[in-house]
PDB file of N, CA and C in Angstrom:
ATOM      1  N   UNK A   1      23.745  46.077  26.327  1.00  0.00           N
ATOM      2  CA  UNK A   1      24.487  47.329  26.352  1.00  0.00           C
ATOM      3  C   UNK A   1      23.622  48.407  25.691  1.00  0.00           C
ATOM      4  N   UNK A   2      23.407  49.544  26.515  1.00  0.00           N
ATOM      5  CA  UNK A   2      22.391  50.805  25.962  1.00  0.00           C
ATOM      6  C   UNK A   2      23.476  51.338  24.659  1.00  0.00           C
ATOM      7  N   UNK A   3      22.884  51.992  23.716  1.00  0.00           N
ATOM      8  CA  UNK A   3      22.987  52.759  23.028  1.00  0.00           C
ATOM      9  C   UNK A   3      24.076  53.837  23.266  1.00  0.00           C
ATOM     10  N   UNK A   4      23.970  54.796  24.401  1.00  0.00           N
ATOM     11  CA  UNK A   4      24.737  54.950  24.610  1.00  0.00           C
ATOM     12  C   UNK A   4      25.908  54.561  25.237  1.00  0.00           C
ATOM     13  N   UNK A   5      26.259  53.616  25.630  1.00  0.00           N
ATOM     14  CA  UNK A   5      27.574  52.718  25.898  1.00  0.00           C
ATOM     15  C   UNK A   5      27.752  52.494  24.778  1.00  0.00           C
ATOM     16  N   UNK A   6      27.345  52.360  23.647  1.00  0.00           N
ATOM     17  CA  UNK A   6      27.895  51.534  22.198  1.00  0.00           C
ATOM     18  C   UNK A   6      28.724  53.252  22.026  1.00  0.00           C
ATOM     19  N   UNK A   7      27.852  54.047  21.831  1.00  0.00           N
ATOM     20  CA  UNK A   7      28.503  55.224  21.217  1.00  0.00           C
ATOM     21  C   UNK A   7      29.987  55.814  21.751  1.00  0.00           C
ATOM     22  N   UNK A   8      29.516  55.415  23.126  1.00  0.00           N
ATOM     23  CA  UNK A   8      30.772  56.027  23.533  1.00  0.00           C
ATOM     24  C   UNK A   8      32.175  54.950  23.902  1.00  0.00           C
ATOM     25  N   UNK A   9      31.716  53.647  23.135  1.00  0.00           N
ATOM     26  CA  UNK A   9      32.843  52.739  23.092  1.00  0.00           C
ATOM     27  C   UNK A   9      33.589  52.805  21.568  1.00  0.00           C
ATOM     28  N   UNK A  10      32.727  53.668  20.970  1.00  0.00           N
ATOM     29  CA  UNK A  10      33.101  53.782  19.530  1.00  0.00           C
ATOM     30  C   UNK A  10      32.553  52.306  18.770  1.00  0.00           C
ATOM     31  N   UNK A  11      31.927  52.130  18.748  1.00  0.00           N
ATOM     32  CA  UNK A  11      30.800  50.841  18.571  1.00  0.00           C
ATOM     33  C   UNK A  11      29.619  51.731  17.425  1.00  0.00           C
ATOM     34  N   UNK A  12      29.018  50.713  16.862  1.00  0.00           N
ATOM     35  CA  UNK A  12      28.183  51.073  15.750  1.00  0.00           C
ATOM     36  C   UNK A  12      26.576  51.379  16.854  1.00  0.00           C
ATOM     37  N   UNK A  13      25.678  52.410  16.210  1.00  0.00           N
ATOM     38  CA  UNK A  13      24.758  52.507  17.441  1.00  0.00           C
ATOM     39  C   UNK A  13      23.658  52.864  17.124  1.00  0.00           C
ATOM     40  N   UNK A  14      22.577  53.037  17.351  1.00  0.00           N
ATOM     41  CA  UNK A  14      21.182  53.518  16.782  1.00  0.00           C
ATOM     42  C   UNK A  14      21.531  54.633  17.565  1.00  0.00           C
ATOM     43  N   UNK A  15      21.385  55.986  16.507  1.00  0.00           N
ATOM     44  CA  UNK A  15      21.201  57.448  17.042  1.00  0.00           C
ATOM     45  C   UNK A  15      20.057  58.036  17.345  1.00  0.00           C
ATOM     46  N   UNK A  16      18.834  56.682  16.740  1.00  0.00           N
ATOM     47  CA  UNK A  16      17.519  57.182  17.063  1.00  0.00           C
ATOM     48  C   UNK A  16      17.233  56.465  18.085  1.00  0.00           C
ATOM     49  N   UNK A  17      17.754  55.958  18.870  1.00  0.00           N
ATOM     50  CA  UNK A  17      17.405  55.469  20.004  1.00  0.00           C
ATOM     51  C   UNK A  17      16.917  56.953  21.295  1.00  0.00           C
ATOM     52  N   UNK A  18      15.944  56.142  21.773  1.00  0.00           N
ATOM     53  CA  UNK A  18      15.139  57.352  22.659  1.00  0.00           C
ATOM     54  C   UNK A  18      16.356  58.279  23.895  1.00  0.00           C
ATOM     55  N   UNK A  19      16.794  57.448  24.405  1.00  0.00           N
ATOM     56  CA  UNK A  19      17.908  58.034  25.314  1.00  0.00           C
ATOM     57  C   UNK A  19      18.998  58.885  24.702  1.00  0.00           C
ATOM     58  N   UNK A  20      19.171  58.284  23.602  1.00  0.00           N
ATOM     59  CA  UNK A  20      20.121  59.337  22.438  1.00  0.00           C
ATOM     60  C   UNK A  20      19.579  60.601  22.468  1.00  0.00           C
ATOM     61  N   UNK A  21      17.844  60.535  22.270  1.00  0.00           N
ATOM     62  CA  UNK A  21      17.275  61.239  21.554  1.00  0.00           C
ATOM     63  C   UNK A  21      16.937  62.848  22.890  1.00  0.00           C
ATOM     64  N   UNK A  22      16.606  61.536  24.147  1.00  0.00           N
ATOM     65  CA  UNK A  22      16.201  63.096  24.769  1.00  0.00           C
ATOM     66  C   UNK A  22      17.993  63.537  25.769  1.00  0.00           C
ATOM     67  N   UNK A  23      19.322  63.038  25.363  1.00  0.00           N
ATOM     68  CA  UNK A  23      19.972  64.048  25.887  1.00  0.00           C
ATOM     69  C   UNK A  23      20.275  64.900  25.111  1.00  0.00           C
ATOM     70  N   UNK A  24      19.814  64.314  23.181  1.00  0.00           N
ATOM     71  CA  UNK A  24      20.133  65.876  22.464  1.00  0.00           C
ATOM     72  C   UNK A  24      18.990  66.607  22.523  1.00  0.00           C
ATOM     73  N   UNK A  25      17.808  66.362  23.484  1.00  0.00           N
ATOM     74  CA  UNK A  25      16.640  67.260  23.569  1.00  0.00           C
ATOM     75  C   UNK A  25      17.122  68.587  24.729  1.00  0.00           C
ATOM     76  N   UNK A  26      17.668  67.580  25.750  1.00  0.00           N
ATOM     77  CA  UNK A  26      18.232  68.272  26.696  1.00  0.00           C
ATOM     78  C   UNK A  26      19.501  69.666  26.224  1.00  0.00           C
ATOM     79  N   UNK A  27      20.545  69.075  25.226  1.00  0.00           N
ATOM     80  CA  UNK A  27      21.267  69.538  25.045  1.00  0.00           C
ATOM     81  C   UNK A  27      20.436  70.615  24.380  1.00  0.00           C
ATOM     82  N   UNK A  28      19.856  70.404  23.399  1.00  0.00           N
ATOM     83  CA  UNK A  28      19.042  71.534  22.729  1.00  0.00           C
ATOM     84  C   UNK A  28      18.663  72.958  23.473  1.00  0.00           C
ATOM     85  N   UNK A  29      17.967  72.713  24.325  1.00  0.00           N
ATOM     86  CA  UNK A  29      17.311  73.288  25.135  1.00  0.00           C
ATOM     87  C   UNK A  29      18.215  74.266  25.857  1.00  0.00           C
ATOM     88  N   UNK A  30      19.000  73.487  26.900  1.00  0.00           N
ATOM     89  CA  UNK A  30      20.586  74.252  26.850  1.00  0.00           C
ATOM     90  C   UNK A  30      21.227  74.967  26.024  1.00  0.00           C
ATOM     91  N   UNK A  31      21.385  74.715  25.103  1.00  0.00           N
ATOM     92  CA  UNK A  31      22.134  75.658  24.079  1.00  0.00           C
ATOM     93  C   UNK A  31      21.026  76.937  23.396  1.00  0.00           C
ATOM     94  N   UNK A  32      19.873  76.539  23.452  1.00  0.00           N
ATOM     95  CA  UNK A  32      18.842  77.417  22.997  1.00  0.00           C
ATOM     96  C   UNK A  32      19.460  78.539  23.567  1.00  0.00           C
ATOM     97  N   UNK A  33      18.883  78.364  25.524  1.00  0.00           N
ATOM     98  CA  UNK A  33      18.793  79.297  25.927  1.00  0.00           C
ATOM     99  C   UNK A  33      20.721  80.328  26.104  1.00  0.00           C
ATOM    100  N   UNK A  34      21.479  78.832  25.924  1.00  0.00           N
ATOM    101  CA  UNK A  34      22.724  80.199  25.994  1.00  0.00           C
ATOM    102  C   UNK A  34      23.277  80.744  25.314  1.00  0.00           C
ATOM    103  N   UNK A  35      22.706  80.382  24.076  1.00  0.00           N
ATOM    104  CA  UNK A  35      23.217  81.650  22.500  1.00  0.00           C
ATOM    105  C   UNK A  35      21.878  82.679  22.701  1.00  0.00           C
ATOM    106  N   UNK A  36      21.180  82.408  23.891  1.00  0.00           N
ATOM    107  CA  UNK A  36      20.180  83.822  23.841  1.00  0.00           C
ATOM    108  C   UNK A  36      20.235  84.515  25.045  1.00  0.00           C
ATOM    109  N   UNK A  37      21.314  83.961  25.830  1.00  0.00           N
ATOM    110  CA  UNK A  37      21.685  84.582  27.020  1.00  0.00           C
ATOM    111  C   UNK A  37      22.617  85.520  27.445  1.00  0.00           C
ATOM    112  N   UNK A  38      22.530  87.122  27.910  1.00  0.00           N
ATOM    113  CA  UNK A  38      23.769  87.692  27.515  1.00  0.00           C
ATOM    114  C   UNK A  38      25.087  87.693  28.785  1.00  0.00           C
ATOM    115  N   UNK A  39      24.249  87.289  29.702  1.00  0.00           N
ATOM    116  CA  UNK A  39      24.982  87.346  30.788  1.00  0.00           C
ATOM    117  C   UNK A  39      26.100  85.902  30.705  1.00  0.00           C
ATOM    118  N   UNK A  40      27.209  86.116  30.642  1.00  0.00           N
ATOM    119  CA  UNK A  40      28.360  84.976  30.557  1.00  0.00           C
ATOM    120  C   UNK A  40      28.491  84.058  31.824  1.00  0.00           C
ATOM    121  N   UNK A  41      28.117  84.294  32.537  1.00  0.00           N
ATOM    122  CA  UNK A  41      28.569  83.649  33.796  1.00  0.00           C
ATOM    123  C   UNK A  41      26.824  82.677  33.600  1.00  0.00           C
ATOM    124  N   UNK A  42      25.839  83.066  33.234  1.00  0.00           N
ATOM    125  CA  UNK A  42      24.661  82.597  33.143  1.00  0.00           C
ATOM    126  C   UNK A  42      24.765  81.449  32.238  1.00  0.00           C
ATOM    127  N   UNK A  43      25.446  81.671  31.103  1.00  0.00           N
ATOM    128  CA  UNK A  43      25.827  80.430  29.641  1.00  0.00           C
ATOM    129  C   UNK A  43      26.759  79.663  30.471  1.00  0.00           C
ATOM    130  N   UNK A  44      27.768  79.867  30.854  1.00  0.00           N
ATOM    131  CA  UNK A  44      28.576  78.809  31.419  1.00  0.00           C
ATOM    132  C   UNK A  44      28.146  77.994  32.446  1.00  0.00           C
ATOM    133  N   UNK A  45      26.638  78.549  33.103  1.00  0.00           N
ATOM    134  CA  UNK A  45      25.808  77.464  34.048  1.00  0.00           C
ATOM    135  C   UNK A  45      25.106  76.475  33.245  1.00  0.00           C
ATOM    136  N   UNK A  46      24.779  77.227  32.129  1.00  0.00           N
ATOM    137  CA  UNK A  46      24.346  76.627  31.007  1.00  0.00           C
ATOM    138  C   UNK A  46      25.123  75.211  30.241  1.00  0.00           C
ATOM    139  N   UNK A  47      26.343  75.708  30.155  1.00  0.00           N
ATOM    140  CA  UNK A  47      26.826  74.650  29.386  1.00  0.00           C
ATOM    141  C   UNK A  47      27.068  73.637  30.230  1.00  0.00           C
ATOM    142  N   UNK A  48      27.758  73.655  31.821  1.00  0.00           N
ATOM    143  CA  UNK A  48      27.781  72.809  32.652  1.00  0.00           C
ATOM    144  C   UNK A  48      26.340  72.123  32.854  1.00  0.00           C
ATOM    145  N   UNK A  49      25.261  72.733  32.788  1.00  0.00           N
ATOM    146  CA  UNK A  49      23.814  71.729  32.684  1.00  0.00           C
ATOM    147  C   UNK A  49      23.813  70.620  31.611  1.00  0.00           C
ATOM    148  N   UNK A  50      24.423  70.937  30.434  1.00  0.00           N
ATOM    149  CA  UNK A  50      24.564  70.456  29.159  1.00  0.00           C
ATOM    150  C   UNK A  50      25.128  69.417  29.706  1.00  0.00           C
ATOM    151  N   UNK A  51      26.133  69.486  30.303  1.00  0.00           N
ATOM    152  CA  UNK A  51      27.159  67.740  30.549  1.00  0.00           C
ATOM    153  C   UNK A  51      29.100  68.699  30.215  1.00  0.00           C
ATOM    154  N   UNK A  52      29.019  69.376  29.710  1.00  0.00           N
ATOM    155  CA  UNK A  52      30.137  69.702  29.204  1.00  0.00           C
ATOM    156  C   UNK A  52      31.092  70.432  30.346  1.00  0.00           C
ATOM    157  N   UNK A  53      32.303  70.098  30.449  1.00  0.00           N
ATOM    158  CA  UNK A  53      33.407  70.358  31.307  1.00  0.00           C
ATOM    159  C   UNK A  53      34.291  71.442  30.468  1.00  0.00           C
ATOM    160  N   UNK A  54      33.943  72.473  31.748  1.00  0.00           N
ATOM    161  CA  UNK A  54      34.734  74.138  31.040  1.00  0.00           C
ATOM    162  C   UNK A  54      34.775  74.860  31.873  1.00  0.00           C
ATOM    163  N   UNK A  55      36.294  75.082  32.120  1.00  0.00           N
ATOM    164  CA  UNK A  55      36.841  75.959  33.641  1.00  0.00           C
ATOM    165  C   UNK A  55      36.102  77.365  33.407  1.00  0.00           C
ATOM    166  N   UNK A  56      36.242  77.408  34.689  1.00  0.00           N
ATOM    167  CA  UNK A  56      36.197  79.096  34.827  1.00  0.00           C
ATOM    168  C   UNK A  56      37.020  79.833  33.670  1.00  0.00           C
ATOM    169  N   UNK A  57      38.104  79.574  33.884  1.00  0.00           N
ATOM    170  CA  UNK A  57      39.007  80.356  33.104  1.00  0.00           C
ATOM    171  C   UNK A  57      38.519  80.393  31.643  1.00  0.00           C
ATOM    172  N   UNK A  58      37.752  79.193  31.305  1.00  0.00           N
ATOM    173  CA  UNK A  58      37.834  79.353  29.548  1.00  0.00           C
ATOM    174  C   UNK A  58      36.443  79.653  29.186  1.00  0.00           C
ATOM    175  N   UNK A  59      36.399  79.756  28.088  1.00  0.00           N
ATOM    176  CA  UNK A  59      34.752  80.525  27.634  1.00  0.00           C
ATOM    177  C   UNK A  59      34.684  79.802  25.857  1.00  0.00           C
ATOM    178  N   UNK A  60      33.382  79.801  25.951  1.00  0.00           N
ATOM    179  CA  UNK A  60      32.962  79.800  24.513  1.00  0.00           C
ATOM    180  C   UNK A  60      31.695  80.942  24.123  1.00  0.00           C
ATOM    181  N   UNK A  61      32.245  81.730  22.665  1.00  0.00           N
ATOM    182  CA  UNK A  61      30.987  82.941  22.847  1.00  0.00           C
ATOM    183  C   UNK A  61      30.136  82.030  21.578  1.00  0.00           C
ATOM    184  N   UNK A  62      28.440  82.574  22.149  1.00  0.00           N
ATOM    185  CA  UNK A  62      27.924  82.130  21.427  1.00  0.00           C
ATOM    186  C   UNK A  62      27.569  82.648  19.821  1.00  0.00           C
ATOM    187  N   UNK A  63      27.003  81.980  18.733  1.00  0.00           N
ATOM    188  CA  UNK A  63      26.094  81.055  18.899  1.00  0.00           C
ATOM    189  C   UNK A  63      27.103  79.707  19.023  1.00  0.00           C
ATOM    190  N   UNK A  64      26.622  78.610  19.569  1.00  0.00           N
ATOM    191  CA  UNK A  64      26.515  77.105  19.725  1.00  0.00           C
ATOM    192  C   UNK A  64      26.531  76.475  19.565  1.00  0.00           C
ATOM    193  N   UNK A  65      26.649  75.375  18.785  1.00  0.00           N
ATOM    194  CA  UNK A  65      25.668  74.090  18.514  1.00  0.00           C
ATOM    195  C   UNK A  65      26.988  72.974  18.495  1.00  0.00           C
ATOM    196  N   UNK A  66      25.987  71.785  19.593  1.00  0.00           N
ATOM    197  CA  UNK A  66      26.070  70.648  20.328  1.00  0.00           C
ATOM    198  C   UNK A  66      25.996  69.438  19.946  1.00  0.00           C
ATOM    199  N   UNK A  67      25.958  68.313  19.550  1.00  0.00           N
ATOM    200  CA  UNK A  67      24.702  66.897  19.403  1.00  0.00           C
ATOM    201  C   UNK A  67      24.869  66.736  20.774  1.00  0.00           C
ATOM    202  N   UNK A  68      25.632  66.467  21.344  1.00  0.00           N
ATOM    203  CA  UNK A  68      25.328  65.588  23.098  1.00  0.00           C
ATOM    204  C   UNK A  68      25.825  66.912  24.207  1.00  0.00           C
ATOM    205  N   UNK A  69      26.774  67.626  24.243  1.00  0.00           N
ATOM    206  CA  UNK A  69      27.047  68.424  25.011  1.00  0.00           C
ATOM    207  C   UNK A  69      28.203  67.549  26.119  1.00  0.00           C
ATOM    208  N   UNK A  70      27.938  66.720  26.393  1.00  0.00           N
ATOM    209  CA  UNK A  70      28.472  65.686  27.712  1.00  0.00           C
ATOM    210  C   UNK A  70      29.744  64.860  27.237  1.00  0.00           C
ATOM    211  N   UNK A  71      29.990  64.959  26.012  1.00  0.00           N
ATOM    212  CA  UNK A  71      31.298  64.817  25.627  1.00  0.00           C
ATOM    213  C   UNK A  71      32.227  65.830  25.523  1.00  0.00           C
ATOM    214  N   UNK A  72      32.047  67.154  26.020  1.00  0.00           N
ATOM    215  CA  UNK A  72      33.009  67.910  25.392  1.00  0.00           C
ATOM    216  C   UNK A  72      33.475  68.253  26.753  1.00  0.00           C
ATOM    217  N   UNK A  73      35.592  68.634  26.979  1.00  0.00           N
ATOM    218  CA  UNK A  73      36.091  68.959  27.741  1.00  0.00           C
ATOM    219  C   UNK A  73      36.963  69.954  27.403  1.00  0.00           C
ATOM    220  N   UNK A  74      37.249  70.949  28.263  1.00  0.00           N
ATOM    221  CA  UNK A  74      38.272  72.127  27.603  1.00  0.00           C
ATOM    222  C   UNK A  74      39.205  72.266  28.596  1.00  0.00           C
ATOM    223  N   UNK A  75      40.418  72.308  28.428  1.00  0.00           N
ATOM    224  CA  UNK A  75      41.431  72.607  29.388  1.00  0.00           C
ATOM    225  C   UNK A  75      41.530  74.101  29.940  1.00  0.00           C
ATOM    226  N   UNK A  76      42.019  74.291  30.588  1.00  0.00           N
ATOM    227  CA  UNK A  76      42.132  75.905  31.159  1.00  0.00           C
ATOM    228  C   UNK A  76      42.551  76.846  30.596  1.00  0.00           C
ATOM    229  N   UNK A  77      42.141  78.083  30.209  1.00  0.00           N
ATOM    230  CA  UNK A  77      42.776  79.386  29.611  1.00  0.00           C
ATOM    231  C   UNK A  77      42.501  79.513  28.330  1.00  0.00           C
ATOM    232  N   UNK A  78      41.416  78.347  27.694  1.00  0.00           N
ATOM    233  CA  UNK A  78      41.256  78.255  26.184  1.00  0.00           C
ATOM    234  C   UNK A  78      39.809  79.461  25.974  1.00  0.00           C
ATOM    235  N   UNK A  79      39.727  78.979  24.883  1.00  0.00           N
ATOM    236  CA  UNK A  79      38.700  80.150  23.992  1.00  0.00           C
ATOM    237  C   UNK A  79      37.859  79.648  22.627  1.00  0.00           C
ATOM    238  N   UNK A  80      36.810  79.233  22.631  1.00  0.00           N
ATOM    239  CA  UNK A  80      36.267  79.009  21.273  1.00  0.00           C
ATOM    240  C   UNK A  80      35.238  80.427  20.425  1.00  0.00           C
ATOM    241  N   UNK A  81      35.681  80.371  19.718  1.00  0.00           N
ATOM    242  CA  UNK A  81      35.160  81.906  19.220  1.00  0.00           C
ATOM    243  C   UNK A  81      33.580  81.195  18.651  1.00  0.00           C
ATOM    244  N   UNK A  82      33.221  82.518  18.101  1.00  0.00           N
ATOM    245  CA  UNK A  82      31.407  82.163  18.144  1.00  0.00           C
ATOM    246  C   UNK A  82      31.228  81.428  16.788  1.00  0.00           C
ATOM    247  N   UNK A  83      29.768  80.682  16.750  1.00  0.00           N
ATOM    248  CA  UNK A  83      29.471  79.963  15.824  1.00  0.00           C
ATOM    249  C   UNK A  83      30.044  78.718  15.038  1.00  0.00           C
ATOM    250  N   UNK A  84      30.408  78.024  16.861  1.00  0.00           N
ATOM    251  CA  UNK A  84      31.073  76.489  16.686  1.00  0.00           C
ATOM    252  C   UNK A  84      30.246  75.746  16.850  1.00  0.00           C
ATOM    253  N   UNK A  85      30.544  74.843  15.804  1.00  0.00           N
ATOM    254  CA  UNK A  85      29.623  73.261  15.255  1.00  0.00           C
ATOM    255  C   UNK A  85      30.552  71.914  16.140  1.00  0.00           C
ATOM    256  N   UNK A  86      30.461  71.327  16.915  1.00  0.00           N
ATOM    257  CA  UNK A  86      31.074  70.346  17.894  1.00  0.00           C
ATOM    258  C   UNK A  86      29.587  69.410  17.964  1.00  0.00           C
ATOM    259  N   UNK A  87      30.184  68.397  16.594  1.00  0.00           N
ATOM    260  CA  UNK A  87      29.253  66.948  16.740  1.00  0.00           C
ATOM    261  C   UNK A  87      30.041  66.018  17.696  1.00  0.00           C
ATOM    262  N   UNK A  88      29.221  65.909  18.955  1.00  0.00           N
ATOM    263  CA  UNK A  88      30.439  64.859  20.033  1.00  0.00           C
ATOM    264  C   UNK A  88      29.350  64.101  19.982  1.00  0.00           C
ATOM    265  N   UNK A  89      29.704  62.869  19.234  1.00  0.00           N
ATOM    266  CA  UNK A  89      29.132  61.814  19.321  1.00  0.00           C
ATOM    267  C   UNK A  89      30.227  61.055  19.661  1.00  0.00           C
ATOM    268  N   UNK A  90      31.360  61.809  20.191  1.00  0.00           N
ATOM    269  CA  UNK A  90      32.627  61.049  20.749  1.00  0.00           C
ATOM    270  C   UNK A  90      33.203  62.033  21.216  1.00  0.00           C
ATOM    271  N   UNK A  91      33.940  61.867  22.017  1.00  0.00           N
ATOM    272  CA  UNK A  91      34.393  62.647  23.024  1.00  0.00           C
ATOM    273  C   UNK A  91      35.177  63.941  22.297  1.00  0.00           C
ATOM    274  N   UNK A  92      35.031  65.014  22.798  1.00  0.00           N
ATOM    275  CA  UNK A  92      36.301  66.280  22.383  1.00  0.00           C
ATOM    276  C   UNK A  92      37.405  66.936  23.277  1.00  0.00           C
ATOM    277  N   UNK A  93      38.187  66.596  23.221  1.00  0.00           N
ATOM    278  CA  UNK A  93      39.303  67.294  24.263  1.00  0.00           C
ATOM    279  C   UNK A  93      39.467  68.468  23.952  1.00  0.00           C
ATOM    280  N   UNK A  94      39.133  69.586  23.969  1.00  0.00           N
ATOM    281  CA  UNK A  94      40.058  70.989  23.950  1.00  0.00           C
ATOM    282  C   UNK A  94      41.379  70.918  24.978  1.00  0.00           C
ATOM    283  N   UNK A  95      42.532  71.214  24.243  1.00  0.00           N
ATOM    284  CA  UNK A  95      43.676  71.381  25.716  1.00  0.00           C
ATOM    285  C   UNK A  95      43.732  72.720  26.298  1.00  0.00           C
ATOM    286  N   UNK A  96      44.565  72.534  27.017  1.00  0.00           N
ATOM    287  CA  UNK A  96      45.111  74.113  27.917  1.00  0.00           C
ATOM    288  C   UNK A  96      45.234  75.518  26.530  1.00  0.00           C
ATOM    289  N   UNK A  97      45.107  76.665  27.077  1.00  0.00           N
ATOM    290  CA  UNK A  97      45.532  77.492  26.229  1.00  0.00           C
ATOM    291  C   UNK A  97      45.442  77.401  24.657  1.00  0.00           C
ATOM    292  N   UNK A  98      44.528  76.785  24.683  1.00  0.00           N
ATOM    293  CA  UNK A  98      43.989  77.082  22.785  1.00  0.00           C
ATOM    294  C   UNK A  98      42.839  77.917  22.645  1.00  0.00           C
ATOM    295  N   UNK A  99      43.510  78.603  21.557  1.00  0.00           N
ATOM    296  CA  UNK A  99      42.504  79.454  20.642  1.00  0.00           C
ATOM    297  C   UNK A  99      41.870  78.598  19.332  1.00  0.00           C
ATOM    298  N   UNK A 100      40.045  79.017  19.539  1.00  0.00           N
ATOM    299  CA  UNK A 100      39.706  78.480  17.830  1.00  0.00           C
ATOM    300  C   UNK A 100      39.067  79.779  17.872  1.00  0.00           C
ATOM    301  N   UNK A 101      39.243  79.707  16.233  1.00  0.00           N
ATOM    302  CA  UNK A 101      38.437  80.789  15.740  1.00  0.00           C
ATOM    303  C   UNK A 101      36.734  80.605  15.295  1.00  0.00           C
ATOM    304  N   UNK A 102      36.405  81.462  14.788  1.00  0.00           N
ATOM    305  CA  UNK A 102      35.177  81.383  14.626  1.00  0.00           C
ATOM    306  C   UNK A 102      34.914  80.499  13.291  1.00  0.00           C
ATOM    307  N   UNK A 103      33.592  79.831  13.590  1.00  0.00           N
ATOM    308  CA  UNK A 103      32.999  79.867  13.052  1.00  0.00           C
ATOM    309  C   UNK A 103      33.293  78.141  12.699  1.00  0.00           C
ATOM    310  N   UNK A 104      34.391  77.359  13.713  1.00  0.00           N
ATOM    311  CA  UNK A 104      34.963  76.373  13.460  1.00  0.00           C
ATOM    312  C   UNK A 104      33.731  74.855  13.682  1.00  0.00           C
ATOM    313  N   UNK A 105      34.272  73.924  12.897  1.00  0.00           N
ATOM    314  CA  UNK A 105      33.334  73.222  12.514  1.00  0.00           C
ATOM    315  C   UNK A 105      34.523  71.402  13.762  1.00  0.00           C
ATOM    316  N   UNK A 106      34.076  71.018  14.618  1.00  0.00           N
ATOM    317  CA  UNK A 106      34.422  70.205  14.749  1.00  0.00           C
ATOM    318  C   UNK A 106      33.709  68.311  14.821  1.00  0.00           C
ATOM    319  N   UNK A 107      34.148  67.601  14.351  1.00  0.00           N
ATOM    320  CA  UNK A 107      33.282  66.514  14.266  1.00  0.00           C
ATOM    321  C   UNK A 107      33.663  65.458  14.748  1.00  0.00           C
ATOM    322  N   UNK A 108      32.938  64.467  15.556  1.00  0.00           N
ATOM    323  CA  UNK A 108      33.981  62.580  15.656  1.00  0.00           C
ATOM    324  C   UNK A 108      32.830  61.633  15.138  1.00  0.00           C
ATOM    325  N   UNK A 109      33.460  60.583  14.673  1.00  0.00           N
ATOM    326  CA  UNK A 109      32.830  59.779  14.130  1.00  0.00           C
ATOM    327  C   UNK A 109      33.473  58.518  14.490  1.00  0.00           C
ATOM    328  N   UNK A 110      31.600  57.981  14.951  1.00  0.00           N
ATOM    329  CA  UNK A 110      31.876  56.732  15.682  1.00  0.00           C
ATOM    330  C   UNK A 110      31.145  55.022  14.948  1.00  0.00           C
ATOM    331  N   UNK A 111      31.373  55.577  13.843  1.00  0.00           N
ATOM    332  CA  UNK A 111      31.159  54.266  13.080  1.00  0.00           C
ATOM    333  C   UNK A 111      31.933  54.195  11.766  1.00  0.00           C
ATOM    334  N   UNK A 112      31.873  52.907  11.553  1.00  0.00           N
ATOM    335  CA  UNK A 112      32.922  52.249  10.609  1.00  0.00           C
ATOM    336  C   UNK A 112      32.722  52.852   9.355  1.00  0.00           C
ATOM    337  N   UNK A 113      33.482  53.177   8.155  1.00  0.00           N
ATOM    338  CA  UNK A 113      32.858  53.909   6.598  1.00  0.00           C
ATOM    339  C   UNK A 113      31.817  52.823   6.449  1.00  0.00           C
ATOM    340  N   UNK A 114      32.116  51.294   6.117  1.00  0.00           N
ATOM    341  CA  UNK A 114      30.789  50.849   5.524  1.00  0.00           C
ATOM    342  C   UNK A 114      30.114  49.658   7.019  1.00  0.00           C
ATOM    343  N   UNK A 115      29.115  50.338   7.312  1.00  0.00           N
ATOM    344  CA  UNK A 115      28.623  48.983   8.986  1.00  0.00           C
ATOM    345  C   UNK A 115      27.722  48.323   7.960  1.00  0.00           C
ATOM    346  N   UNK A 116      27.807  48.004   7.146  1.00  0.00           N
ATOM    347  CA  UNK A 116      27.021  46.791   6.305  1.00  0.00           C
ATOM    348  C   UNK A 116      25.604  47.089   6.958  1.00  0.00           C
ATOM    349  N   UNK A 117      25.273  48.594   6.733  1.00  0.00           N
ATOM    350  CA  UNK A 117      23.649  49.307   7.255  1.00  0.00           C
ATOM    351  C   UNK A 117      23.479  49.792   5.953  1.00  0.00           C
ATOM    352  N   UNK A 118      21.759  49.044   5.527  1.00  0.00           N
ATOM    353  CA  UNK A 118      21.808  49.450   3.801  1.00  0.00           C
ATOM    354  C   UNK A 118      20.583  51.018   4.374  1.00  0.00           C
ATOM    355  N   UNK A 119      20.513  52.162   3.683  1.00  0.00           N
ATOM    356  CA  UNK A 119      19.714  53.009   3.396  1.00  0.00           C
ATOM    357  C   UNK A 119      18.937  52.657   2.746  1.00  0.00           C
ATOM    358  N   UNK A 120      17.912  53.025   2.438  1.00  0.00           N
ATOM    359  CA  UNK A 120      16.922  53.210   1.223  1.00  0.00           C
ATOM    360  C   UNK A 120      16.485  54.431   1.049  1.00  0.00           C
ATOM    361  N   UNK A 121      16.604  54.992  -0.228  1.00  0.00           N
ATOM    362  CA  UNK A 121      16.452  56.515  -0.395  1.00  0.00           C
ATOM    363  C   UNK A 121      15.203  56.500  -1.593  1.00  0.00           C
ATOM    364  N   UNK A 122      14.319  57.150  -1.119  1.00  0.00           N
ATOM    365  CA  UNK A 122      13.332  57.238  -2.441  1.00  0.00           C
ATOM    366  C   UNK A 122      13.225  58.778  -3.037  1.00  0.00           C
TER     367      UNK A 122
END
């Protein structure tokens, strides 16, 4: 089972695994260019390159920032205001008709508090 199948079973996972590594290269890149893009209809081609599912109807203003992009879904008529943090290392539902405000920080977490993984910190 790849890496990403672990992640997105909610399974413990190497984040440095290479395939991890180049869809947050991808995602990167994507998001670079659409917090520097002014044309809106241009970012929302953008974010659909990313992996991310977002009607017409709804918008996010930039700035951005992603880890995978391909987990995130927004229901219709919603709105994320600028300078949202969305770590989808697990999936994000936005529903219908929600407002976030700025500057909102969202996160999922897909491993256990302790996976019996020791650090070493020097």
């Amino acid at each position: 089972m790849s890496e990403l199948e672990k992640m997105r079973k909610g399974q413990t996972y190497n984040c440095l695994d290479q395939e991890l590594a180049a869809i947050r290269g991808q995602t990167f890149a994507a998001l670079f260019k659409f917090n520097h893009e002014a044309d809106s209809e241009k970012r929302a081609a953008l974010l659909k390159q990313a992996g991310a599912l977002v009607p017409n109807s709804s918008y996010i203003a930039p700035p951005l920032e992603m880890s995978y992009g391909c987990h995130l879904s927004m229901g219709e008529n919603s709105y994320i205001n600028s300078g949202a943090l969305i770590l989808d290392n697990g999936k994000v539902t936005i529903g219908r008709h929600v407002m976030i405000g700025p500057r909102v920080q969202i996160y999922t977490r897909h491993s256990p508090p302790y996976s019996g993984i020791n650090f070493l910190v020097r």
